[in-house]
PDB file of N, CA and C in Angstrom:
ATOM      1  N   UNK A   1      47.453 112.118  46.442  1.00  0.00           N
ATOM      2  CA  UNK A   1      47.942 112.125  47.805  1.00  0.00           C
ATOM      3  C   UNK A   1      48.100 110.698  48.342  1.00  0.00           C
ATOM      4  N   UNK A   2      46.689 109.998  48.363  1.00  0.00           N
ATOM      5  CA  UNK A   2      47.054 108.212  48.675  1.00  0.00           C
ATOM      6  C   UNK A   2      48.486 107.840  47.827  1.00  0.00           C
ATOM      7  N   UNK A   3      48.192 107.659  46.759  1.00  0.00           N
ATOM      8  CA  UNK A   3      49.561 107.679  45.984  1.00  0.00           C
ATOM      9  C   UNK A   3      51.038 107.692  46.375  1.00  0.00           C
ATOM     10  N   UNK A   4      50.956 108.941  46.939  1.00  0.00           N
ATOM     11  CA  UNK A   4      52.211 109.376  46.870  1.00  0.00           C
ATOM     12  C   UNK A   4      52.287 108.925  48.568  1.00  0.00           C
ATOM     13  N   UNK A   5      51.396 108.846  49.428  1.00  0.00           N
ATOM     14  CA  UNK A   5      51.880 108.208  50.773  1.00  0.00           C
ATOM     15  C   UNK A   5      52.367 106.713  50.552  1.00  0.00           C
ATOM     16  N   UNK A   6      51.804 105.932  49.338  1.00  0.00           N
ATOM     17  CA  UNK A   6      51.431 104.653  49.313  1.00  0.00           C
ATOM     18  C   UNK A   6      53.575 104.413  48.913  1.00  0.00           C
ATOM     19  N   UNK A   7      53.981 104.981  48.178  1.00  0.00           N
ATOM     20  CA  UNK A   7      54.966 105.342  47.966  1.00  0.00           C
ATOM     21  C   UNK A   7      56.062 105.190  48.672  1.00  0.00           C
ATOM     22  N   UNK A   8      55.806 106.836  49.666  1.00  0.00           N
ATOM     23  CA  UNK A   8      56.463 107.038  50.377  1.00  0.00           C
ATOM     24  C   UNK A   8      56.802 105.873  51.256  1.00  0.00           C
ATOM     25  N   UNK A   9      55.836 105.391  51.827  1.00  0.00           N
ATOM     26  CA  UNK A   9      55.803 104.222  53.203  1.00  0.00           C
ATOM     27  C   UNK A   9      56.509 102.631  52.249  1.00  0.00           C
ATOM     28  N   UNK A  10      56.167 102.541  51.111  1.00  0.00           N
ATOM     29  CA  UNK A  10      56.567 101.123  50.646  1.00  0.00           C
ATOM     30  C   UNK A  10      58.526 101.261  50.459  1.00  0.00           C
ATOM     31  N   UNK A  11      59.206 102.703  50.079  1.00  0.00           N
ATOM     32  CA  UNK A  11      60.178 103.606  50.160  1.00  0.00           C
ATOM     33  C   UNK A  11      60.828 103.428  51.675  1.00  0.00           C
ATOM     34  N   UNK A  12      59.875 103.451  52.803  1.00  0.00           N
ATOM     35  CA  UNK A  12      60.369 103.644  54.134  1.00  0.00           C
ATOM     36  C   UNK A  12      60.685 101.946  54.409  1.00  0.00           C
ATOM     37  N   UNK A  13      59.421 101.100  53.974  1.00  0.00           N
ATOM     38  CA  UNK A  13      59.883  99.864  54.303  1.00  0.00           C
ATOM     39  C   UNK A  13      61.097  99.156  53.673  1.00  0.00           C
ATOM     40  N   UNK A  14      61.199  99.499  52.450  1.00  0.00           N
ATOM     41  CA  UNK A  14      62.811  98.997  51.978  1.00  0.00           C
ATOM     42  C   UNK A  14      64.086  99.694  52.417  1.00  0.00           C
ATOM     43  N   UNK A  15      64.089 100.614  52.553  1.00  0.00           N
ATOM     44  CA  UNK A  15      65.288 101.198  53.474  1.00  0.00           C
ATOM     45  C   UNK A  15      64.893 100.664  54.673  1.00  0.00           C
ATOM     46  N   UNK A  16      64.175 100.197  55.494  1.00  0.00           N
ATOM     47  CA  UNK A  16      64.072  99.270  56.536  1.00  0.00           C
ATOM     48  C   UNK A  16      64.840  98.241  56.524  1.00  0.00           C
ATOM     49  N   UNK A  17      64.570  97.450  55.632  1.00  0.00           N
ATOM     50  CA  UNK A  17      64.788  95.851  55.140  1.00  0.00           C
ATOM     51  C   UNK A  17      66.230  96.401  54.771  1.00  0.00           C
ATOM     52  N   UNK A  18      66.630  97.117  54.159  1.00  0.00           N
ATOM     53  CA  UNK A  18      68.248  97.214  53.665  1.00  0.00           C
ATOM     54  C   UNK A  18      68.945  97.227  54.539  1.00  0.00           C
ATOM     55  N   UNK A  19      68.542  98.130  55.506  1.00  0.00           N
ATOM     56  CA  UNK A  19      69.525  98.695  56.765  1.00  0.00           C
ATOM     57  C   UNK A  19      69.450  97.422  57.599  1.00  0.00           C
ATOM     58  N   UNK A  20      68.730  96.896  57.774  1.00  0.00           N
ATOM     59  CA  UNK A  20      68.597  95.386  59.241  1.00  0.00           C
ATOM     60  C   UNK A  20      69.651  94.501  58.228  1.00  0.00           C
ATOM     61  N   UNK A  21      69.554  94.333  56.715  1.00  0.00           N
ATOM     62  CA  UNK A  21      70.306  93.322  56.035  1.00  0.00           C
ATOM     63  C   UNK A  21      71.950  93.885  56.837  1.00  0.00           C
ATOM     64  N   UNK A  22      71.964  95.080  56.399  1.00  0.00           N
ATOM     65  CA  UNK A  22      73.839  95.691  56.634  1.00  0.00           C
ATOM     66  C   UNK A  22      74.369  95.941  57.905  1.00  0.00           C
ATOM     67  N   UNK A  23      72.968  95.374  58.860  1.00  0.00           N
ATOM     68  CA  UNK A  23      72.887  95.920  60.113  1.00  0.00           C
ATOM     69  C   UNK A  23      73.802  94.426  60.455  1.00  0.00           C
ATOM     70  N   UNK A  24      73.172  93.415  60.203  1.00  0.00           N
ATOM     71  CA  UNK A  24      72.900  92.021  60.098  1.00  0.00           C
ATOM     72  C   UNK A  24      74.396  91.209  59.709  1.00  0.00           C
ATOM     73  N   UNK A  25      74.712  92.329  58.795  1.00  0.00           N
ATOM     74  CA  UNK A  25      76.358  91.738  58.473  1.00  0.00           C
ATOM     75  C   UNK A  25      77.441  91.972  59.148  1.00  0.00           C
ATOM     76  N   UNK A  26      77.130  93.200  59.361  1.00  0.00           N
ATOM     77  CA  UNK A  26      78.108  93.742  60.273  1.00  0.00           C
ATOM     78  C   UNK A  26      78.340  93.423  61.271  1.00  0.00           C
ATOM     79  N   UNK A  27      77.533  92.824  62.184  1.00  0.00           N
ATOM     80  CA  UNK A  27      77.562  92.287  63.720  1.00  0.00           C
ATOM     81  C   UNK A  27      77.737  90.797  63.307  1.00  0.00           C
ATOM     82  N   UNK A  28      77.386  90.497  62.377  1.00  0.00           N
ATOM     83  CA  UNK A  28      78.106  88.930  61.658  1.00  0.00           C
ATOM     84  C   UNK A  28      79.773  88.721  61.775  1.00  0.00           C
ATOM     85  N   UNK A  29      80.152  90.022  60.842  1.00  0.00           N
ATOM     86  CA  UNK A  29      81.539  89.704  60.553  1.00  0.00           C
ATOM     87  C   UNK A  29      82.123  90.188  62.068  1.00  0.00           C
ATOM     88  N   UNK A  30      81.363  91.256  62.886  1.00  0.00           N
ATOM     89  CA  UNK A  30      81.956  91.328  63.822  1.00  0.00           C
ATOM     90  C   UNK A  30      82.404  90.321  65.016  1.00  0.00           C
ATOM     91  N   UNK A  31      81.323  89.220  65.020  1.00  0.00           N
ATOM     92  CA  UNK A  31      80.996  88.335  66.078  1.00  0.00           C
ATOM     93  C   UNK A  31      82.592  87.137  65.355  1.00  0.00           C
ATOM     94  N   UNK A  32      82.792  86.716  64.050  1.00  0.00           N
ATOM     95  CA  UNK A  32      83.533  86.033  62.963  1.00  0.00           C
ATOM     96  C   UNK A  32      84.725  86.778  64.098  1.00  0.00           C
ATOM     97  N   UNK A  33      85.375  87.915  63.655  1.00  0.00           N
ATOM     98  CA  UNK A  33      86.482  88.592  64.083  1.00  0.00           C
ATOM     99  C   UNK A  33      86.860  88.449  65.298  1.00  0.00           C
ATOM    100  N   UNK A  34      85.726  88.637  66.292  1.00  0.00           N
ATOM    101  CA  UNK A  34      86.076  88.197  68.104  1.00  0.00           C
ATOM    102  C   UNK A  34      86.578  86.965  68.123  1.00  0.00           C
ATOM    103  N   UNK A  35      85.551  85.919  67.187  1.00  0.00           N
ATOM    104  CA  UNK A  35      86.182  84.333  67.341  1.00  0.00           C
ATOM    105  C   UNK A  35      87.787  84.189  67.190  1.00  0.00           C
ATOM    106  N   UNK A  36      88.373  85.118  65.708  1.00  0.00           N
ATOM    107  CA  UNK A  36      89.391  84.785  65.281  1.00  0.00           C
ATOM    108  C   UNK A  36      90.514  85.727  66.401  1.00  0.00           C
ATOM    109  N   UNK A  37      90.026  86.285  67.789  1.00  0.00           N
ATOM    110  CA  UNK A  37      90.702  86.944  68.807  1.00  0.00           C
ATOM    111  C   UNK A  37      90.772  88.166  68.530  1.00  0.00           C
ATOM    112  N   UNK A  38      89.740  89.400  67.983  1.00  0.00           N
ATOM    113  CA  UNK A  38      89.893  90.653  68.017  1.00  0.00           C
ATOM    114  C   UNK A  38      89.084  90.956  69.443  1.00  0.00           C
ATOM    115  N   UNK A  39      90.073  92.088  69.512  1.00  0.00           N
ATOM    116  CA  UNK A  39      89.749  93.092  70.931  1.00  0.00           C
ATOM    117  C   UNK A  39      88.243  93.127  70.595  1.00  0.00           C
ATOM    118  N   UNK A  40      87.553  93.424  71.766  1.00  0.00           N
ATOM    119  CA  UNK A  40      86.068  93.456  71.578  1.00  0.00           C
ATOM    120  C   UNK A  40      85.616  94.608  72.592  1.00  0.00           C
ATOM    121  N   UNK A  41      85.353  96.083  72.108  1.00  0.00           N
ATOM    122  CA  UNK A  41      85.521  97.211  72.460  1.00  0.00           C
ATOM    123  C   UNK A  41      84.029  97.552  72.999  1.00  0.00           C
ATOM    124  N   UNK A  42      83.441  98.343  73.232  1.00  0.00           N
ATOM    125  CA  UNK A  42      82.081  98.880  74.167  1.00  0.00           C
ATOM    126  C   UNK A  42      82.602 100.458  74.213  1.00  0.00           C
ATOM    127  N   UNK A  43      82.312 101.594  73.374  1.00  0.00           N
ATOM    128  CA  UNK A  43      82.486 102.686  73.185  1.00  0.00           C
ATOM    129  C   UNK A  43      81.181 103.514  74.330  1.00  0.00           C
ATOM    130  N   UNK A  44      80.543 103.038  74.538  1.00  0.00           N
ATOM    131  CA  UNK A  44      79.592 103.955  75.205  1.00  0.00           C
ATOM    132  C   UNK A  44      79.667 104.292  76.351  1.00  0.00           C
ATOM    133  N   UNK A  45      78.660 105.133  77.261  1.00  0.00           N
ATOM    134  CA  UNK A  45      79.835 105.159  78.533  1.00  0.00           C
ATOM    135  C   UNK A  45      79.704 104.093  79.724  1.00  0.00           C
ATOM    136  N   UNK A  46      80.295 104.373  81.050  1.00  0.00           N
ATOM    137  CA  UNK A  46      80.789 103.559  81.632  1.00  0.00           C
ATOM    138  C   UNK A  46      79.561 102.962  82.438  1.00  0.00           C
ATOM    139  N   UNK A  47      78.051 103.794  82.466  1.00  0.00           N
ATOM    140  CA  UNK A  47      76.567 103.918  83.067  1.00  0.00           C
ATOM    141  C   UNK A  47      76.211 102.606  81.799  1.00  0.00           C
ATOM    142  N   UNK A  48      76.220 102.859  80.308  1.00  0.00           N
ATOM    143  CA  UNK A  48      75.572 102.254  79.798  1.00  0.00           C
ATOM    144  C   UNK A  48      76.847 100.440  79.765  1.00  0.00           C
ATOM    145  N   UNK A  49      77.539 100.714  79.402  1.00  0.00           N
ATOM    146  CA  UNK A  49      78.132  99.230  80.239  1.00  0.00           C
ATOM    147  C   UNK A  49      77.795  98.713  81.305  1.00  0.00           C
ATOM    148  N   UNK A  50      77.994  99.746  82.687  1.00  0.00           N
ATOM    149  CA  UNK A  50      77.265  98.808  83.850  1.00  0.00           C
ATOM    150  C   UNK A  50      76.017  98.103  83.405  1.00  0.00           C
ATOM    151  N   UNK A  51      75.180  98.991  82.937  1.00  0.00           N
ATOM    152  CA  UNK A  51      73.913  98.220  82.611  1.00  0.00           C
ATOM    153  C   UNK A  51      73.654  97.038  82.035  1.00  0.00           C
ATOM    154  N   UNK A  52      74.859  96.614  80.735  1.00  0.00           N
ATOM    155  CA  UNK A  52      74.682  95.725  80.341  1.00  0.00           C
ATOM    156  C   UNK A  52      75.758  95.706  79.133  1.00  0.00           C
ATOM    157  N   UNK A  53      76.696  94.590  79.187  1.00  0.00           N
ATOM    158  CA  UNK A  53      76.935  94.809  77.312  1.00  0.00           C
ATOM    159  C   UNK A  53      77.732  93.132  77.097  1.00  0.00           C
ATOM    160  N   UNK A  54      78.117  93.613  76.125  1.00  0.00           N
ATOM    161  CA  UNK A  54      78.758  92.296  75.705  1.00  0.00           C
ATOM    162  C   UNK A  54      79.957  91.366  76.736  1.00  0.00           C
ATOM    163  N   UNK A  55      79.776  89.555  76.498  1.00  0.00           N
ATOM    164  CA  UNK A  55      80.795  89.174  77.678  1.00  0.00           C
ATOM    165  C   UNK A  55      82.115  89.491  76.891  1.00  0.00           C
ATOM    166  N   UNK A  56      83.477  89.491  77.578  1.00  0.00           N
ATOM    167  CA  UNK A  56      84.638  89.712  77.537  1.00  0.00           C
ATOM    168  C   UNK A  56      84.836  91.485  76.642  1.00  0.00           C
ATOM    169  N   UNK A  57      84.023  92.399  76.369  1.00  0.00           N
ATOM    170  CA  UNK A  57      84.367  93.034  76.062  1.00  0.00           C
ATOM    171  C   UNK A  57      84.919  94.221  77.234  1.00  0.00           C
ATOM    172  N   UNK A  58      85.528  94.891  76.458  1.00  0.00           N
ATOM    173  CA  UNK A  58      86.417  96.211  77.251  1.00  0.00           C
ATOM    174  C   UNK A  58      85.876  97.632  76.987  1.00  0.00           C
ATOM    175  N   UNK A  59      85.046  98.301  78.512  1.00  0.00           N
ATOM    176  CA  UNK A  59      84.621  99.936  77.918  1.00  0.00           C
ATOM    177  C   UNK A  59      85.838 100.854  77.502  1.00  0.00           C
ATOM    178  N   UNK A  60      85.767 101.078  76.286  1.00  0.00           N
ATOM    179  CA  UNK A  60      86.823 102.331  76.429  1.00  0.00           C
ATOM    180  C   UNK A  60      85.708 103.379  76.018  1.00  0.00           C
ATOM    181  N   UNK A  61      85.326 104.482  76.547  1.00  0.00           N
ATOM    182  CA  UNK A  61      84.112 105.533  76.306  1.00  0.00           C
ATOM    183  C   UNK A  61      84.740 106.179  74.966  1.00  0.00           C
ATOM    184  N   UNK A  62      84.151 106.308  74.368  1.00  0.00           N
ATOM    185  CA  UNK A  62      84.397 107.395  73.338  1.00  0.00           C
ATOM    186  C   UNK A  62      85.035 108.767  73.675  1.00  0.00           C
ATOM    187  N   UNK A  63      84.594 109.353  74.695  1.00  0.00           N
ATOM    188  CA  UNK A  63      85.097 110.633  75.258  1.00  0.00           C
ATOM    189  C   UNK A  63      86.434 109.957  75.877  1.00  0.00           C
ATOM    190  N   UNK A  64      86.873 109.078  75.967  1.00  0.00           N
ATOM    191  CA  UNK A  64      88.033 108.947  76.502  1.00  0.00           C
ATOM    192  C   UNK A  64      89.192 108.086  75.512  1.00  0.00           C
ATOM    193  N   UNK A  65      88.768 107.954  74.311  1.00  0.00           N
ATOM    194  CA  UNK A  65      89.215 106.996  72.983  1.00  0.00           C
ATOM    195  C   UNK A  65      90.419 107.326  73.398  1.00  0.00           C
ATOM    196  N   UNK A  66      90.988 107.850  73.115  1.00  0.00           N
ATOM    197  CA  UNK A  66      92.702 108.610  72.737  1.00  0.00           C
ATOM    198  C   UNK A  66      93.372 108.074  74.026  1.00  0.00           C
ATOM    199  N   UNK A  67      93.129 107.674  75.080  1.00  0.00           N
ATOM    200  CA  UNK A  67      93.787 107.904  76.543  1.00  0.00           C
ATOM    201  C   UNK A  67      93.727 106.232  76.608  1.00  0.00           C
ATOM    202  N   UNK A  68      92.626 105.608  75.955  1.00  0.00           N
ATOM    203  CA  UNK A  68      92.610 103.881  76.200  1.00  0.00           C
ATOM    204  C   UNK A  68      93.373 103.151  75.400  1.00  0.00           C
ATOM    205  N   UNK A  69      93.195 103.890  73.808  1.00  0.00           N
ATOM    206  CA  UNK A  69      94.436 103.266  72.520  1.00  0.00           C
ATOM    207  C   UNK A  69      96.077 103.583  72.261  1.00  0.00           C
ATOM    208  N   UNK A  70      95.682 104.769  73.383  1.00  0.00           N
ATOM    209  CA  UNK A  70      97.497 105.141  73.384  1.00  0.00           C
ATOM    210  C   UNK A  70      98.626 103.949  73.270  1.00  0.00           C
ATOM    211  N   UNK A  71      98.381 103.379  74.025  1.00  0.00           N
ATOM    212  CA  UNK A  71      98.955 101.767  74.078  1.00  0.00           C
ATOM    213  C   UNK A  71      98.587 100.402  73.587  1.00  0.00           C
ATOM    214  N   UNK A  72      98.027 100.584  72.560  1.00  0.00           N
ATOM    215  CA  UNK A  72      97.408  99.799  72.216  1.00  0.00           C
ATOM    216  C   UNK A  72      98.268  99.547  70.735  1.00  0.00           C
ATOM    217  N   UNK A  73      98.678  98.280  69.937  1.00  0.00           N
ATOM    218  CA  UNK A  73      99.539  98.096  68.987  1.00  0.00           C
ATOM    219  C   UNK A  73      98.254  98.262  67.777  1.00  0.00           C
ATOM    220  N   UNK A  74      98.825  99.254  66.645  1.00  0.00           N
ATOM    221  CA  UNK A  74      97.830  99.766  66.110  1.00  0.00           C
ATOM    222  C   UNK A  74      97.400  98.772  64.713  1.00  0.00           C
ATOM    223  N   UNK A  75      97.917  97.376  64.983  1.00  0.00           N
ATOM    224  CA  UNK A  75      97.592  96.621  64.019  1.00  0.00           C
ATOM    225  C   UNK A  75      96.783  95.431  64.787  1.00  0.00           C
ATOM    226  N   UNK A  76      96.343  95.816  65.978  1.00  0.00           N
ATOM    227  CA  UNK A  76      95.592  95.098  66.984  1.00  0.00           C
ATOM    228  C   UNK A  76      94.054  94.599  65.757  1.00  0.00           C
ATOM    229  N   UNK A  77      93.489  93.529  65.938  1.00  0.00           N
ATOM    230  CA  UNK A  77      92.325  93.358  65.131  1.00  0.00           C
ATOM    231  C   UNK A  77      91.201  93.858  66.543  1.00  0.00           C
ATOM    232  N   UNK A  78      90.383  94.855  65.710  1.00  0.00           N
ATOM    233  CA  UNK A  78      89.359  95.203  67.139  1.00  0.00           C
ATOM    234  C   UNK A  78      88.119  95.717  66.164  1.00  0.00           C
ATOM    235  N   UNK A  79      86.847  95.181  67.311  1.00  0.00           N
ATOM    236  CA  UNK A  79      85.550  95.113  66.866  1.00  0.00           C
ATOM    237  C   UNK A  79      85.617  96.160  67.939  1.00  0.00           C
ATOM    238  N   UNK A  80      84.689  97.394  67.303  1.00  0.00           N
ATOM    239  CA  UNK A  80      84.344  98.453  68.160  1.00  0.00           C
ATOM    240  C   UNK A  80      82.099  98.069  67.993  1.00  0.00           C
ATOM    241  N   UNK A  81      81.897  98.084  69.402  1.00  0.00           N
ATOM    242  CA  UNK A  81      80.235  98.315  69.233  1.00  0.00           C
ATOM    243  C   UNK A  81      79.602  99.662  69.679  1.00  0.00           C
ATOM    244  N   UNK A  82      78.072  99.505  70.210  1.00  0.00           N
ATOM    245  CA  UNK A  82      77.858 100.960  70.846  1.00  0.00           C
ATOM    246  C   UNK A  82      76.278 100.465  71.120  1.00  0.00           C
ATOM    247  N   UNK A  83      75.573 101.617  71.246  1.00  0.00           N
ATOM    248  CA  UNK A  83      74.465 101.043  71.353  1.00  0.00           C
ATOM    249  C   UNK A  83      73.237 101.218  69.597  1.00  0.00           C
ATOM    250  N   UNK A  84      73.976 102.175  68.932  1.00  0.00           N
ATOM    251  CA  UNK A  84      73.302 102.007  67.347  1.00  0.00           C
ATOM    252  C   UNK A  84      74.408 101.951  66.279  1.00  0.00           C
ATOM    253  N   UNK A  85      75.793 102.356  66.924  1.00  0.00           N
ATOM    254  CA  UNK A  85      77.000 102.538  65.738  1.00  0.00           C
ATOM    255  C   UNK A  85      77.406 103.730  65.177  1.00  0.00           C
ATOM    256  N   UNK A  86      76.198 104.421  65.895  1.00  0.00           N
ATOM    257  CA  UNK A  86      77.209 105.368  65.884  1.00  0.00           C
ATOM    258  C   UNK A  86      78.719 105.909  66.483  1.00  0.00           C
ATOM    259  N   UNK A  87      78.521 105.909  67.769  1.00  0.00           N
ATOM    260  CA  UNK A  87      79.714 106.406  68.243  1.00  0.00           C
ATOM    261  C   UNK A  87      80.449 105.488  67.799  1.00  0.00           C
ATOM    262  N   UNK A  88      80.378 104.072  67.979  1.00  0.00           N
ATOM    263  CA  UNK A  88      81.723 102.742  67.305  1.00  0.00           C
ATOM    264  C   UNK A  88      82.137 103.571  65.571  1.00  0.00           C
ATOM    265  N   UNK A  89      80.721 104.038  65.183  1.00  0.00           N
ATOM    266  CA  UNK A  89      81.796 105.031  63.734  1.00  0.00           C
ATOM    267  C   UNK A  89      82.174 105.789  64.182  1.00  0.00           C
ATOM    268  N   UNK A  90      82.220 106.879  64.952  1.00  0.00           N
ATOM    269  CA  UNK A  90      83.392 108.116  65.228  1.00  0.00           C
ATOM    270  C   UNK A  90      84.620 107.255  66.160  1.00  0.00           C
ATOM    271  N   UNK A  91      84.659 106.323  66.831  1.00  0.00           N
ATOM    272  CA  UNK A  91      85.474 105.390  67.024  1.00  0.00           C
ATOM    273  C   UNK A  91      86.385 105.236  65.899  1.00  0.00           C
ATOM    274  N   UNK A  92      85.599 104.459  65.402  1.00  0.00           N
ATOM    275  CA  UNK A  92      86.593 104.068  63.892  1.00  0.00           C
ATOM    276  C   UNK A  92      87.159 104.674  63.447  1.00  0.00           C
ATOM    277  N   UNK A  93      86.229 105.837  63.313  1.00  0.00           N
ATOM    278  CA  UNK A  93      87.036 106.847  62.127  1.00  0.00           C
ATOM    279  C   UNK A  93      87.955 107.635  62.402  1.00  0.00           C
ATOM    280  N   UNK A  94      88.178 107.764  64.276  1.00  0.00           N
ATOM    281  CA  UNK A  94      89.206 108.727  64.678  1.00  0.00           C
ATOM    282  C   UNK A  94      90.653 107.496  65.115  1.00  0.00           C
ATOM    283  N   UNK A  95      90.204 106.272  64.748  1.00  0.00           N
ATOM    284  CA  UNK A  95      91.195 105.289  65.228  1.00  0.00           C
ATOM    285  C   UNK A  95      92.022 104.634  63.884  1.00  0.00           C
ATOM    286  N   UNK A  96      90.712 105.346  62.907  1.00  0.00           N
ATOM    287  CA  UNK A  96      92.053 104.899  61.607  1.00  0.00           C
ATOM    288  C   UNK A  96      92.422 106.723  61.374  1.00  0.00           C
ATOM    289  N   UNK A  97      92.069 107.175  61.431  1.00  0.00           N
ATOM    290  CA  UNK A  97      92.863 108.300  61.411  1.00  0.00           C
ATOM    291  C   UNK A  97      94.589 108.590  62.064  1.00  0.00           C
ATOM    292  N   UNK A  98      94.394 107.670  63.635  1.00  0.00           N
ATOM    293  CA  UNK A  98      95.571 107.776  64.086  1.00  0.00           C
ATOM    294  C   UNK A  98      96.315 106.218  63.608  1.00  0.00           C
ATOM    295  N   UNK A  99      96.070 105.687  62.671  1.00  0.00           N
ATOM    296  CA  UNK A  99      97.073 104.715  62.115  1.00  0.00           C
ATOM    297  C   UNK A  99      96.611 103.186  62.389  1.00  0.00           C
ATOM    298  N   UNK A 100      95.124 103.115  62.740  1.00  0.00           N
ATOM    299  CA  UNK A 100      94.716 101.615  63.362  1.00  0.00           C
ATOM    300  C   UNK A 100      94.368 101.185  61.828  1.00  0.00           C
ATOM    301  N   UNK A 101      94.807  99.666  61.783  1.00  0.00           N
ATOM    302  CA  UNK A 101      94.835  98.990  59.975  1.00  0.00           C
ATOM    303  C   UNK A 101      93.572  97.936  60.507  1.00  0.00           C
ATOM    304  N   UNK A 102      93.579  97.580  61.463  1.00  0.00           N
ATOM    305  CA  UNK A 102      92.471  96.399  61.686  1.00  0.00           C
ATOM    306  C   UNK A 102      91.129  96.746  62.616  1.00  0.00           C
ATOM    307  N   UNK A 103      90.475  97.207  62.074  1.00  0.00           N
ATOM    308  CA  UNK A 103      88.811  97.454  62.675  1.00  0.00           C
ATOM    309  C   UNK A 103      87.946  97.438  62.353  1.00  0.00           C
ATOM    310  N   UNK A 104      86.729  97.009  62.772  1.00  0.00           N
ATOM    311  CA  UNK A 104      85.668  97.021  62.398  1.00  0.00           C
ATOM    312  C   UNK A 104      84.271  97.241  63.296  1.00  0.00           C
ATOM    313  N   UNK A 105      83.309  98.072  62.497  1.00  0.00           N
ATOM    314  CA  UNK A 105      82.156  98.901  63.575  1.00  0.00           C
ATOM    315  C   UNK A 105      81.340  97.554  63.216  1.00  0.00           C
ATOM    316  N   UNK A 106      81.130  97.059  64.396  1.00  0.00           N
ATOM    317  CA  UNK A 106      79.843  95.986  64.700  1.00  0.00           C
ATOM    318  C   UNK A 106      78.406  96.529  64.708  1.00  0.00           C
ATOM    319  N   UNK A 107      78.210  98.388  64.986  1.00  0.00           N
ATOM    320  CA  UNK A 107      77.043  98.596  65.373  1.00  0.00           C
ATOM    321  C   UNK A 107      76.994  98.593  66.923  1.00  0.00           C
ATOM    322  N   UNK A 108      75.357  98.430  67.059  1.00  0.00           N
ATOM    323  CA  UNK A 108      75.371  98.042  68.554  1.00  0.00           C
ATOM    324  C   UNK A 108      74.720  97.002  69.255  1.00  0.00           C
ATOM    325  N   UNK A 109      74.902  97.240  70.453  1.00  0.00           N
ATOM    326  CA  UNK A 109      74.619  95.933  70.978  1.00  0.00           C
ATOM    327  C   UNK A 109      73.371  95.107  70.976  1.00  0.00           C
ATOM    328  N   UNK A 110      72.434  95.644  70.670  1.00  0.00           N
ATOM    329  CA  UNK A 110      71.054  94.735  70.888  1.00  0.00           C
ATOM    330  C   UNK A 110      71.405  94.286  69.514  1.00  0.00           C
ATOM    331  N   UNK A 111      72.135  94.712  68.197  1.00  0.00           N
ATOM    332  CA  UNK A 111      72.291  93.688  66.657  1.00  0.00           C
ATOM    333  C   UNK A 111      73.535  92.827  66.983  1.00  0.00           C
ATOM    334  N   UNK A 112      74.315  93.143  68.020  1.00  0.00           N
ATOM    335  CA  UNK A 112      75.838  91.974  68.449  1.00  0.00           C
ATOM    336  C   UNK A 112      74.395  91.121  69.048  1.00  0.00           C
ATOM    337  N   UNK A 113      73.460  91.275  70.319  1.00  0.00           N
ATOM    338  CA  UNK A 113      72.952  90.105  71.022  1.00  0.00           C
ATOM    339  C   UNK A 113      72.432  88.948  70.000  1.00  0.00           C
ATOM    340  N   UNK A 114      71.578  90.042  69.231  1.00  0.00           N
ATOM    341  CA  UNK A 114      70.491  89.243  68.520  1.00  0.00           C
ATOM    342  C   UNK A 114      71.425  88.116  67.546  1.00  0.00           C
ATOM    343  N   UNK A 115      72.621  88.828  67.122  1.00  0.00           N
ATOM    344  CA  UNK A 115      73.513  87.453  65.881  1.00  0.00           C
ATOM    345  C   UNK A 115      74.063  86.606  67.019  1.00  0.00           C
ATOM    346  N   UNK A 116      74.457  86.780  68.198  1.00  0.00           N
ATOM    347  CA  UNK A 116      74.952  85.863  69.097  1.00  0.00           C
ATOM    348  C   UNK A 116      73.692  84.586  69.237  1.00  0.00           C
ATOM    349  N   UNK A 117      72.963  85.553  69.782  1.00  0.00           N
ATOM    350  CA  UNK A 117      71.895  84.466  70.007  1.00  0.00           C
ATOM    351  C   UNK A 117      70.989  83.877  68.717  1.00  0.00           C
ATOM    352  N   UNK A 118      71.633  83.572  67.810  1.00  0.00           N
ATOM    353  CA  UNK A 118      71.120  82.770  66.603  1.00  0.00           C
ATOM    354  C   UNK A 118      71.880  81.634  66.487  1.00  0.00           C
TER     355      UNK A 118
END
């Protein structure tokens, strides 16, 4: 039983350490992409923006995706965030679905602050 907890938990800490590494890149290449002038998106809603999010970025809510990109040129370079990455992935995935070639999920915002502020 020690064993197999001793295991389990040394198991939990490397999928720890993996995920902060990919966590880590992603808000890397994302922060890289804003420099080089990609749209810089805030998927969450319009309560959790007031509260706080990234400078120059734009809320488009997730529940409202389709109604903000309508007009939007679908070879636009755009960093989508959120507050864990998730919703910036159903973002993504419903924005290359409708024909977007340039995007990328940053994750969310407390892993955009933390690479900013390094």
């Amino acid at each position: 039983m020690k064993r197999t907890l001793s295991i389990l938990l040394t198991a939990l800490c490397l999928a720890s350490v993996s995920y902060n590494g990919a966590a880590t890149e992603r808000a890397q290449q994302g922060w890289q992409l804003v420099e080089q002038g990609a749209m810089l998106v805030d998927v969450r809603t319009p309560q959790e923006f007031a509260d706080s999010h990234l400078d120059k970025s734009v809320n488009y809510p997730l529940s409202e995706i389709e109604k903000h990109f309508s007009h939007v040129d679908k070879s636009t370079s755009i960093v989508l965030y959120c507050r864990s990455g998730n919703r910036s992935g159903q973002a993504y995935r419903y924005l290359q679905s409708q024909g977007f070639t340039q995007l990328h999920n940053a994750g969310g915002l407390e892993e955009m602050l933390a690479i900013q502020n390094k």
